[in-house]
Protein backbone atom coordinates (compact mmCIF):
# COMPACT_ATOMS: atom_id res chain seq x y z
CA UNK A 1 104.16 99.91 111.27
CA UNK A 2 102.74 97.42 108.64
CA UNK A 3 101.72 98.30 105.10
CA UNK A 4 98.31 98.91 104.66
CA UNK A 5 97.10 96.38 101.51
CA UNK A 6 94.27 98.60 99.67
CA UNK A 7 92.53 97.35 96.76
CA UNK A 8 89.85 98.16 94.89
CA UNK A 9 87.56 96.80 92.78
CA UNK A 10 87.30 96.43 88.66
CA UNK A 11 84.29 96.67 86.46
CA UNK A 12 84.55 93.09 86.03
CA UNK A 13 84.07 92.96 90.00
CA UNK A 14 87.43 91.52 90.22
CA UNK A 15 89.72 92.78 93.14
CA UNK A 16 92.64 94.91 91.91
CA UNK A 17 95.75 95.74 94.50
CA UNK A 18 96.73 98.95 95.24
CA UNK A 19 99.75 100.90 93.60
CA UNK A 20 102.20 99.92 96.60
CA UNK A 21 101.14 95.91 96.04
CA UNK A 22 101.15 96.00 92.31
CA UNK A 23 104.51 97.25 92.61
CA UNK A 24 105.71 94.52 95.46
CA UNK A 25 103.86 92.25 92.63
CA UNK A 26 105.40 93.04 89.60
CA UNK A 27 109.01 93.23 91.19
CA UNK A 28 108.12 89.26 92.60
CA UNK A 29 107.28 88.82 88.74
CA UNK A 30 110.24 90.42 87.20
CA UNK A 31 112.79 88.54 90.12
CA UNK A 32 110.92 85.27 89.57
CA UNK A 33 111.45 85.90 85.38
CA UNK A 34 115.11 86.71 85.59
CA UNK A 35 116.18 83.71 87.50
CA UNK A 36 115.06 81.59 85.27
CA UNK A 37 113.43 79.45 88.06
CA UNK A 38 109.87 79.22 85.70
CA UNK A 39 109.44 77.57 82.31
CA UNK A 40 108.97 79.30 79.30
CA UNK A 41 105.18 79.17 79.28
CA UNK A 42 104.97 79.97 82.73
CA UNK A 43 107.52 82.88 82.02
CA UNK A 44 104.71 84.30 79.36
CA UNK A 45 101.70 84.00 81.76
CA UNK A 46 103.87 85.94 84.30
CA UNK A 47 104.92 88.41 81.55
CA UNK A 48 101.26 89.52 80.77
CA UNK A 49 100.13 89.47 84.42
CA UNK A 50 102.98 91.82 84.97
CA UNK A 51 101.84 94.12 81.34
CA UNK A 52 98.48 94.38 83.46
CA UNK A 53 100.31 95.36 87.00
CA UNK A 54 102.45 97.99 85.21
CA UNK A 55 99.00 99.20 83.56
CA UNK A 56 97.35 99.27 87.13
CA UNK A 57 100.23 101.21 88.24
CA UNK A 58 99.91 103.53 85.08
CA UNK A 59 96.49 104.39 85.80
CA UNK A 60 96.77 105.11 89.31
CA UNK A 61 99.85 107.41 89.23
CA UNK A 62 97.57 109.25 86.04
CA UNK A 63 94.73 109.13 88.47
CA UNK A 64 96.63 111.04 91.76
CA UNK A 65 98.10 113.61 88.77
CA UNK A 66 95.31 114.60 87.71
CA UNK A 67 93.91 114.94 91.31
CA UNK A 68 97.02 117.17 91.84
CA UNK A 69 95.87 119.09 89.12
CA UNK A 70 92.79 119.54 90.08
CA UNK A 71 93.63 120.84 93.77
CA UNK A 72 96.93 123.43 92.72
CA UNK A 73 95.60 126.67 91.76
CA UNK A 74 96.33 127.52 88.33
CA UNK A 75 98.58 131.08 87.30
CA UNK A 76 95.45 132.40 85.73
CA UNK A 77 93.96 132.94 89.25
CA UNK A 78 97.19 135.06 90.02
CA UNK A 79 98.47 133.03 92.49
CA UNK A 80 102.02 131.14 91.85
């Protein structure tokens, strides 16, 4: 079965990947990085396009706690 791609959009209207293809991104950027195949500037643009993938994947894993949260009934209702 295939991966399913999902991506949203940003305020800017820009198209930002899903959590599973910011990952497969940011470990292309970190392999690419450590083999020293890329130059140094190249090396820094790929550096801060991976500081915004980690972000992404920040905000999405806060995002599904917080839904998480919001669906497990708390102690105070009794239940545990």
């Amino acid at each position: 079965m295939a991966k399913k791609k999902t991506t949203t959009k940003s305020e800017s209207g820009e198209q930002e990947p899903g959590f599973e293809e910011a990952v497969e991104q940011l470990e292309g950027i970190i392999d690419r990085i450590e083999s020293g195949e890329i130059g140094l500037e190249e090396s820094i643009e790929h550096y801060e396009r991976g500081v915004a993938l980690f972000n992404r994947c920040r905000a999405i894993l806060e995002q599904a706690e917080q839904r998480i949260e919001e669906l497990t009934p708390s102690d105070e209702d009794g239940d545990a």
